[in-house]
Protein backbone atom coordinates (compact mmCIF):
# COMPACT_ATOMS: atom_id res chain seq x y z
CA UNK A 1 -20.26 -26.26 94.34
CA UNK A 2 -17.18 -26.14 92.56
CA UNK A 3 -16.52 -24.64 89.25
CA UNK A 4 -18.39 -26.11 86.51
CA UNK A 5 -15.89 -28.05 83.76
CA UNK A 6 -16.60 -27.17 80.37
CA UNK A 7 -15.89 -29.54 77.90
CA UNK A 8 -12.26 -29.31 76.46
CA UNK A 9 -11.81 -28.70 72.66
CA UNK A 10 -9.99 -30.77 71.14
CA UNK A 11 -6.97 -29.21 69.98
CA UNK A 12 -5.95 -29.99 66.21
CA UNK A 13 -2.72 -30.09 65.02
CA UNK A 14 -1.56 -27.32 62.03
CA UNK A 15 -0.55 -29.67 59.05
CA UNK A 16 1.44 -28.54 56.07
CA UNK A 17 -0.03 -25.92 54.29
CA UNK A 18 -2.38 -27.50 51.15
CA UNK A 19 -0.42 -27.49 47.88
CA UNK A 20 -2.61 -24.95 44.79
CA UNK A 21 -4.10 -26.85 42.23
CA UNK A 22 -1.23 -26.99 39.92
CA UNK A 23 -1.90 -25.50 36.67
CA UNK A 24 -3.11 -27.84 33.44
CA UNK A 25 -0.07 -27.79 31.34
CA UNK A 26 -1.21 -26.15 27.95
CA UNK A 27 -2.05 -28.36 25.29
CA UNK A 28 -0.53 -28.23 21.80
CA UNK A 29 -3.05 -25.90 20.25
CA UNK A 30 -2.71 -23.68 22.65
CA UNK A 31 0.47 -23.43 22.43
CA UNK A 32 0.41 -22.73 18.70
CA UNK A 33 -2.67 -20.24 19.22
CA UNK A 34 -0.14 -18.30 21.38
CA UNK A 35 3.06 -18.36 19.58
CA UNK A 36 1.03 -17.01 16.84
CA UNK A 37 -0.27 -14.48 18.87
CA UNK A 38 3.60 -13.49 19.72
CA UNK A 39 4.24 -13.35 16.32
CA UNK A 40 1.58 -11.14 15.51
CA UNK A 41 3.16 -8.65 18.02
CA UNK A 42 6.52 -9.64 16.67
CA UNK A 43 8.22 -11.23 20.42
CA UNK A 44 9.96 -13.65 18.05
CA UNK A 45 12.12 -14.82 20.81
CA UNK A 46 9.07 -15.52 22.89
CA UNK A 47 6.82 -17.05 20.12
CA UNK A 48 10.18 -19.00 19.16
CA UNK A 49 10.31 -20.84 22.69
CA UNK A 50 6.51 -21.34 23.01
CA UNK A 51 6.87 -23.26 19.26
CA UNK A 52 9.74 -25.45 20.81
CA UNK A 53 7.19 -26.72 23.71
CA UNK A 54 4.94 -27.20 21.21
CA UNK A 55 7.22 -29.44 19.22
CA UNK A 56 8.33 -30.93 22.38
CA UNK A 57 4.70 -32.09 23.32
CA UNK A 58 4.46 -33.64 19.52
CA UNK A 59 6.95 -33.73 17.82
CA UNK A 60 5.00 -34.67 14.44
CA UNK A 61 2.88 -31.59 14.32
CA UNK A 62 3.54 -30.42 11.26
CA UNK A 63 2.16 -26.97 12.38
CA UNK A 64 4.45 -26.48 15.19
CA UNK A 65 7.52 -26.87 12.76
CA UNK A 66 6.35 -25.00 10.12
CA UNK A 67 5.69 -21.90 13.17
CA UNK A 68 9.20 -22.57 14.33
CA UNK A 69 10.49 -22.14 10.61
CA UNK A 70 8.82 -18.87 10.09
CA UNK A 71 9.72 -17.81 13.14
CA UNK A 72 14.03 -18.67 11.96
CA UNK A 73 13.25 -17.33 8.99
CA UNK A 74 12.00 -14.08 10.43
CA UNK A 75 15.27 -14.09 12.16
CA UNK A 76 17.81 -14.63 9.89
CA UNK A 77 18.81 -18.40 11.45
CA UNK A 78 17.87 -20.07 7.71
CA UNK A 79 19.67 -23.33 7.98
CA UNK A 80 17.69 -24.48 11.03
CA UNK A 81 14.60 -23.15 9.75
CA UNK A 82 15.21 -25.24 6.51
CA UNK A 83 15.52 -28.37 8.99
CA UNK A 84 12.32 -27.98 10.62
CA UNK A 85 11.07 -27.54 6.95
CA UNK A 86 12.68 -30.44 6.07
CA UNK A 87 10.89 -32.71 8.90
CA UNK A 88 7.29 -31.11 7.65
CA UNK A 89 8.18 -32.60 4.39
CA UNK A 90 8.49 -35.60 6.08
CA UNK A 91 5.67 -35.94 8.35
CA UNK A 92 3.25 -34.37 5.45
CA UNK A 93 5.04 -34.74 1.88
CA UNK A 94 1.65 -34.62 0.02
CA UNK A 95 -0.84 -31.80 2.06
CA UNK A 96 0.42 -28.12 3.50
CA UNK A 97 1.69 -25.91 0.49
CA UNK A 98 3.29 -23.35 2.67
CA UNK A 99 6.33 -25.25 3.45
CA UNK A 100 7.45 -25.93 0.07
CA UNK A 101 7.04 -22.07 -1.15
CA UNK A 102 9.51 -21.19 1.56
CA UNK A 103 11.87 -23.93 0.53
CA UNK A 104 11.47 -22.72 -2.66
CA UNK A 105 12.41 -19.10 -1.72
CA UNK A 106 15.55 -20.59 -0.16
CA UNK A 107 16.86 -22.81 -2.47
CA UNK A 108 18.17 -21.94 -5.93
CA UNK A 109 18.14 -23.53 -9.15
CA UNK A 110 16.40 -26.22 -10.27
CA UNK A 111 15.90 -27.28 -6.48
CA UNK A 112 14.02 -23.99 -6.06
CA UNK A 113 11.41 -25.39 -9.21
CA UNK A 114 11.32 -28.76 -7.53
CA UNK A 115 10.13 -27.40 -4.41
CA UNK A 116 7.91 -24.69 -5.92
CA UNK A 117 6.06 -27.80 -8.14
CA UNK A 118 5.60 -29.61 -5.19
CA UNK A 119 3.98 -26.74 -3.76
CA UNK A 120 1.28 -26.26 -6.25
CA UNK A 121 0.81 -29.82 -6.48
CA UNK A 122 -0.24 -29.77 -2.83
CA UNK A 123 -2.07 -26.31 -3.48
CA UNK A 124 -4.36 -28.02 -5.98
CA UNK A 125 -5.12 -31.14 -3.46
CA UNK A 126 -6.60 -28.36 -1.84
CA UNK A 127 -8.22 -26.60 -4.44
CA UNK A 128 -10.15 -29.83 -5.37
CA UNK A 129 -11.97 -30.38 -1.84
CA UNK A 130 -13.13 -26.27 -1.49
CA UNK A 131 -16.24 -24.73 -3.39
CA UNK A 132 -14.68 -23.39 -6.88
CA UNK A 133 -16.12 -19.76 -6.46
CA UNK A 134 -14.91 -19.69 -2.35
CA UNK A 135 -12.56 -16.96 -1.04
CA UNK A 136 -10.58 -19.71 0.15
CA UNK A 137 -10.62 -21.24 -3.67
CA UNK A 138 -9.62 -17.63 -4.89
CA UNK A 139 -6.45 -17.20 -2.42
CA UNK A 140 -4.87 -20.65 -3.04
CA UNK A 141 -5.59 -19.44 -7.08
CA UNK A 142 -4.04 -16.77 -6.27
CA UNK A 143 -0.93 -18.47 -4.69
CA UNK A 144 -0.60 -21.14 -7.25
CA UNK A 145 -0.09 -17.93 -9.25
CA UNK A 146 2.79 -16.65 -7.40
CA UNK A 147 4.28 -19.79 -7.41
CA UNK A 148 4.50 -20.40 -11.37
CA UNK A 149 5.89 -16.58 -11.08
CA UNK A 150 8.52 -17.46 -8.78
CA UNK A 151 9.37 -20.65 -10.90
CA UNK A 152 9.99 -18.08 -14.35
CA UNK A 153 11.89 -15.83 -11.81
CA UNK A 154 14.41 -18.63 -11.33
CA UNK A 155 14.47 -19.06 -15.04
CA UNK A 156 15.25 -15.58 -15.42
CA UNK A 157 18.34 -15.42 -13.35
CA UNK A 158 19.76 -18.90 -11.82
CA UNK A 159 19.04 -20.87 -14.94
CA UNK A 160 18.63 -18.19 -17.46
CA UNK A 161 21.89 -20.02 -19.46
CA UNK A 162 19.56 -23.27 -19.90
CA UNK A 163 18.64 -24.06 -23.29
CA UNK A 164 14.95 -24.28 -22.73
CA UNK A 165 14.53 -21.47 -20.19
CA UNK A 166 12.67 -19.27 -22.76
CA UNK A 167 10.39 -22.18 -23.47
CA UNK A 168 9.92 -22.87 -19.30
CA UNK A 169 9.11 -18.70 -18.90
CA UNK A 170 6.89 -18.74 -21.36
CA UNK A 171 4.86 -22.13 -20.18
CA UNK A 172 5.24 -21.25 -16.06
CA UNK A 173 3.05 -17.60 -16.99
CA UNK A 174 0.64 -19.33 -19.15
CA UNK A 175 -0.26 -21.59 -16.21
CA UNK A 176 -0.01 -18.74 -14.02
CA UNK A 177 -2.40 -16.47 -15.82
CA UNK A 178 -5.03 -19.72 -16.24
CA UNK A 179 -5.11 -20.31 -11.99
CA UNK A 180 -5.63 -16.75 -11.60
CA UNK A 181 -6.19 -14.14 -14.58
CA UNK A 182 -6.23 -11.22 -12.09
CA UNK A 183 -2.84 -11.88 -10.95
CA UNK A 184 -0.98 -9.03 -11.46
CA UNK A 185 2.54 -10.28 -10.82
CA UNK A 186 1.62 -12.37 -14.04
CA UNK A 187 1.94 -9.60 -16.41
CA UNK A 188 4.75 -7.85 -14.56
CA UNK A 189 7.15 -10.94 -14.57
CA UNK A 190 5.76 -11.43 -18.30
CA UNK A 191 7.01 -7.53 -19.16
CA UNK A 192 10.20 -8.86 -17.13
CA UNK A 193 10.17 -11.52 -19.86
CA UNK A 194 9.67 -9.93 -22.90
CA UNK A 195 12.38 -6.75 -22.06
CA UNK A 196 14.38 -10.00 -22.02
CA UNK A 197 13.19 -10.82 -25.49
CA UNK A 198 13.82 -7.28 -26.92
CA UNK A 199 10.44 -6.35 -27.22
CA UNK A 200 9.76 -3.54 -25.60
CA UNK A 201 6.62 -2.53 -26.94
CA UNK A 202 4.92 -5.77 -25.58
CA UNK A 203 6.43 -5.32 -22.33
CA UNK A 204 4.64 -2.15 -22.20
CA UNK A 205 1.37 -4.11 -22.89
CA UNK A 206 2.17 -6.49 -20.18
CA UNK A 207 2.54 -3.86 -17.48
CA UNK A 208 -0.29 -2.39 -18.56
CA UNK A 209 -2.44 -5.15 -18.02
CA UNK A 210 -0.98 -5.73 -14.76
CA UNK A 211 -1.41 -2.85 -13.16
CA UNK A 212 -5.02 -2.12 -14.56
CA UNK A 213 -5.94 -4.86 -12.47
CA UNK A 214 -5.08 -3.02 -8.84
CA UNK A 215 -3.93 0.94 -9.50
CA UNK A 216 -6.85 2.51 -9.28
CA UNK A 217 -8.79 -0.15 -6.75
CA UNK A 218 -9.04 0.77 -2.85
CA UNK A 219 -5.43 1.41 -1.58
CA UNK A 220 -6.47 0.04 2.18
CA UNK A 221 -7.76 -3.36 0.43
CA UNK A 222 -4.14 -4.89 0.99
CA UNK A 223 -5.30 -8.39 -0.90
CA UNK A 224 -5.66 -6.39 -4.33
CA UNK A 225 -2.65 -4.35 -4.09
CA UNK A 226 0.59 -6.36 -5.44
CA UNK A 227 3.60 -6.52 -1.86
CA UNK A 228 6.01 -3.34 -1.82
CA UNK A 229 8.53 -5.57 -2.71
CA UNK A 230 6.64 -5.99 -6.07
CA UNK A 231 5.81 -2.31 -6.61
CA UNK A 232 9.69 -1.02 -6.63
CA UNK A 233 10.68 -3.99 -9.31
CA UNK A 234 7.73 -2.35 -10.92
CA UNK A 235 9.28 1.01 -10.43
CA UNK A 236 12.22 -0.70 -11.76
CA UNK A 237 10.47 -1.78 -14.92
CA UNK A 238 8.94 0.94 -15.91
CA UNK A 239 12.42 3.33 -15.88
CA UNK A 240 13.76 0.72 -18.47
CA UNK A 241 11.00 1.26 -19.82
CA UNK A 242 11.73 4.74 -19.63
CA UNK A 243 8.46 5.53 -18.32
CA UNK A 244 9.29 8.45 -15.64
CA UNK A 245 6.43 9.94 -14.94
CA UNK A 246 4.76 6.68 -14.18
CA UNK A 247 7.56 5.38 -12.21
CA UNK A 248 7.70 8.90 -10.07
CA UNK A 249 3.70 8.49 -9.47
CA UNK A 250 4.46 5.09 -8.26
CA UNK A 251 7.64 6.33 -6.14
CA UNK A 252 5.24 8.86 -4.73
CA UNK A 253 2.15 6.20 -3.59
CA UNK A 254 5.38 4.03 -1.93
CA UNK A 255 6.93 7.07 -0.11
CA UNK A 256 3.35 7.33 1.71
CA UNK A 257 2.89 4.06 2.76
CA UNK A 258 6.47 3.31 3.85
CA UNK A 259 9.25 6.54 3.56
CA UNK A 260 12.16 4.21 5.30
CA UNK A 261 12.85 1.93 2.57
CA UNK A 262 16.75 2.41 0.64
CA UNK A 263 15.64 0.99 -2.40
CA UNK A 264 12.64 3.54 -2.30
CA UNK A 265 14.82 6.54 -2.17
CA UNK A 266 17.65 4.75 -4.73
CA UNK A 267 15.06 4.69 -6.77
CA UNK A 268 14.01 8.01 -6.46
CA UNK A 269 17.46 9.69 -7.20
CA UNK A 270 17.94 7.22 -10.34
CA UNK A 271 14.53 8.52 -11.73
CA UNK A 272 15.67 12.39 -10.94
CA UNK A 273 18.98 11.58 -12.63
CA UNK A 274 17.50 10.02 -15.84
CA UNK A 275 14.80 13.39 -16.04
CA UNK A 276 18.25 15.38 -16.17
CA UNK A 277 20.55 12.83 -18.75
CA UNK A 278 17.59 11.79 -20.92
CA UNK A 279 15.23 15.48 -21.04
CA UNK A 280 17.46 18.19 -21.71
CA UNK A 281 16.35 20.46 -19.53
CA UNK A 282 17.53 24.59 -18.87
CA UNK A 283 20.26 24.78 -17.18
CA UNK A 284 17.75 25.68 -13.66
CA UNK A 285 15.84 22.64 -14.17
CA UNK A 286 19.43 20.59 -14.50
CA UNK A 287 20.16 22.46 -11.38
CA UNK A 288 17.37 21.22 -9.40
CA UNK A 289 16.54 17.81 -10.80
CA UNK A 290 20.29 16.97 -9.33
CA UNK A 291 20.35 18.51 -5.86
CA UNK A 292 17.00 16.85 -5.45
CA UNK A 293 18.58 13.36 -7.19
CA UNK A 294 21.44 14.45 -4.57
CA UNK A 295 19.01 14.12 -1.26
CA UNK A 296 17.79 10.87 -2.27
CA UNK A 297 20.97 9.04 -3.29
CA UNK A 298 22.04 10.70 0.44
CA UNK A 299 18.92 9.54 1.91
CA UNK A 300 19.18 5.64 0.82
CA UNK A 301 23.03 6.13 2.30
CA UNK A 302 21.32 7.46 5.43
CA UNK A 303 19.08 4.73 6.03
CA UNK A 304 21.28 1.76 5.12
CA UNK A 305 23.98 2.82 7.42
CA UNK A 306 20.86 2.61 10.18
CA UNK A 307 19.94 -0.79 9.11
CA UNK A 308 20.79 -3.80 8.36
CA UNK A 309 20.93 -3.34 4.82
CA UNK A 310 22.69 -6.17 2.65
CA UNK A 311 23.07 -4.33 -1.19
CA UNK A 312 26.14 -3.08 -1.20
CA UNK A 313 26.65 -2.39 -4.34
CA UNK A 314 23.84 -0.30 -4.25
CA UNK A 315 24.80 1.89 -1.62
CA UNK A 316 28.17 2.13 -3.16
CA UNK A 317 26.38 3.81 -6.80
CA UNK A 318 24.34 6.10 -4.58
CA UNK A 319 27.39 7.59 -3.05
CA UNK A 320 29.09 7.68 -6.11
CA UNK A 321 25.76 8.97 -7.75
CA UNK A 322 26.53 12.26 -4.68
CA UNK A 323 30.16 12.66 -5.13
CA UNK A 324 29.29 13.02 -9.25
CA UNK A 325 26.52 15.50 -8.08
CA UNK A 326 28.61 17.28 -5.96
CA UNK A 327 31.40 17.70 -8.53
CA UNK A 328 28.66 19.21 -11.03
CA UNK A 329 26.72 20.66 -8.61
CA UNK A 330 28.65 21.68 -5.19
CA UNK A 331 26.55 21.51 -2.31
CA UNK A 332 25.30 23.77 -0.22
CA UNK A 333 24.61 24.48 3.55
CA UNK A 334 20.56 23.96 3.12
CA UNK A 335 21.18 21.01 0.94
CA UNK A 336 21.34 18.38 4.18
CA UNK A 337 18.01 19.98 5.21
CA UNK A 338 15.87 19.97 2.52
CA UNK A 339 15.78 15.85 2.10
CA UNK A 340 12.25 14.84 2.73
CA UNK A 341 11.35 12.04 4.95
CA UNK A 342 14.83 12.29 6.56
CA UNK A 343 14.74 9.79 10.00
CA UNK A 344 15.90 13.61 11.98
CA UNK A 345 13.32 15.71 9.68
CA UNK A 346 9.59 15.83 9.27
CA UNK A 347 7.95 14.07 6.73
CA UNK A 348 6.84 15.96 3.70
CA UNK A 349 3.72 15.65 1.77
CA UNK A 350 5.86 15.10 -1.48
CA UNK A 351 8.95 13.43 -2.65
CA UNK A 352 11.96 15.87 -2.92
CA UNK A 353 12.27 17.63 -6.09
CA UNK A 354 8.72 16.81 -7.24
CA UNK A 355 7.93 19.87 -9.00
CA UNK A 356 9.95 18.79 -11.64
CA UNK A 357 7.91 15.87 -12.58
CA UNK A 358 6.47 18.18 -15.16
CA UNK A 359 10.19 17.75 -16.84
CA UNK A 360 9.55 14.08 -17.79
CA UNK A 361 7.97 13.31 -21.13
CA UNK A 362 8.04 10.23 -23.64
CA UNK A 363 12.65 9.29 -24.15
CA UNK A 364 13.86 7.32 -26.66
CA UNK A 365 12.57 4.25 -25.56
CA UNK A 366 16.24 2.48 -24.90
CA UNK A 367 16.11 0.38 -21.74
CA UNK A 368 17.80 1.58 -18.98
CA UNK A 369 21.12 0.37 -16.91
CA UNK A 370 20.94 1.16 -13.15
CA UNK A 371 24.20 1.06 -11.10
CA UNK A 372 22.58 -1.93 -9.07
């Protein structure tokens, strides 16, 4: 018998090798999900690009455009951000408040009112369809606030020459302090107003109303506490006011929560100068209260020349603010060491020169000029 035959098996031939599933191209919310996610974690060149395809997928979504705006503005490019603003006015004139606050903040004059109207126009379109006693009803309160702050800000400087801009001031806070009476920024830009108005003692009213309503509330409860930004023109406020010791309490609260800041430390060495001009202290105290208005002055020149810091003018008093110091007061080798906070030193647990703040006490009550 010969050998058995097995069946053959069919030999197949190797095709080309099967293509993966390609991936579901991400839809336009999640795109926006995740360039807000990028922003959160501040890749604002990522979150920038991820925006764009969003845009690119629809280019009507208002949210996408508004993203891509922040995102500009975060950046310094304004004049395209104010173009995608621009379109979100277009596709959405009457609903979404945000973009016309930040065309507000980037125009000037009576522009800068339009916009800010429009905004609270649209934030009350959304107060009317929320629960009156909602968070959400107390933050866009809160925000309509702001706005009719921002609106007397612009009456205060850009069109502070226009014949009814005392009238407009006085009307914008009114409104403000009716769509949210626990808006501090109220009071403060109404003791802005009434310094402007020569009436000092009302000023100090206002500021005392305003910050009654967050200075002794929960520190970590950001929502309460008024932005930094707010706190040093408060600082500023308060030293025309010539209310030191406040102003250095203040000074001391900001230090802690942010101890990079120019204006912080400007601030600091105007407040140690004015303890020396306006208190008349021994010649020690003078001694001190200088050399420590010396290390701040040095430590805003420090920190501007490390960033991008845009006040000029201020920098330029602080140093002159040091080379008056140093004429009075000639440094010494220990003098570049002792500047708390430096970005080469360790932080201290107080601002420089603090044990003087027993020196300040109740001036004359004049307002004060700072160099910037």
């Amino acid at each position: 018998m010969g050998p058995r035959k097995g069946r053959s098996v069919p030999r197949t031939k190797a095709g080309p090798p099967k293509r993966a599933a390609a991936k579901p191209a991400a839809s336009v919310e999640q795109l926006l999900a995740r360039t807000q996610e990028l922003m959160d974690d501040n890749k604002y060149d990522a979150a920038l690009k991820t925006a764009i395809r969003a845009v690119e997928l629809d280019e009507r979504n208002a949210q996408a455009l508004l993203l891509a705006a922040i995102i500009q503005l975060e950046s310094g490019d304004v004049e395209p951000a104010i173009n995608c603003l621009l379109r979100c006015v277009e596709i959405s004139p009457d609903r979404g408040f945000e973009k016309y606050m930040y065309l507000g903040q980037f125009t000037v004059e009576l522009e800068s009112v339009r916009y800010f109207q429009l905004g609270i126009d649209a934030l009350q379109r959304d107060l009317d369809e929320v629960a009156g006693d909602s968070d959400r009803a107390a933050v866009l309160r809160r925000k309509m606030a702001e706005a009719y702050v921002a609106m007397t800000e612009v009456y205060l400087t850009d069109c502070c020459f226009d014949g009814d801009a005392e009238k407009r001031c006085e009307e914008y806070l009114e409104r403000g302090a009716q769509a949210d009476p626990g808006c501090p920024e109220v009071f403060q830009t109404m003791a802005s107003v009434r310094l402007s108005q020569s009436r000092p003692d009302d000023a100090r009213e206002c500021l005392a109303k305003g910050m009654a309503l967050w200075l002794d509330r929960d520190q970590s409860d950001a929502s309460s506490i008024p932005s930094y930004e707010s706190r040093l023109a408060l600082v500023r406020l308060l030293l025309e006011l010539d209310d030191k010791e406040q102003a250095l309490g203040l000074l001391e609260r900001l230090q802690k929560e942010d101890d990079e800041n120019v204006d912080l430390w400007y601030l600091y060495g105007w407040t140690y100068h004015l303890q020396c001009e306006r208190e008349h202290p021994s010649d020690e105290e003078k001694t001190q209260l200088l050399v420590s208005a010396r290390e701040c002055f040095k430590q805003a020149v420090r920190l501007a020349g490390i960033q991008e810091f845009e006040n000029d003018a201020l920098i330029e008093h602080a140093r002159e603010m040091v080379a008056a110091i140093d004429a009075a007061v000639p440094p010494t080798a220990d003098d570049d060491e002792c500047c708390a906070g430096g970005p080469d030193g360790d932080q201290a647990d107080d601002a420089p020169g603090r044990e003087w703040e027993d020196a300040s006490s109740d001036g004359d009550g004049g307002d004060v000029e700072m160099g910037a």
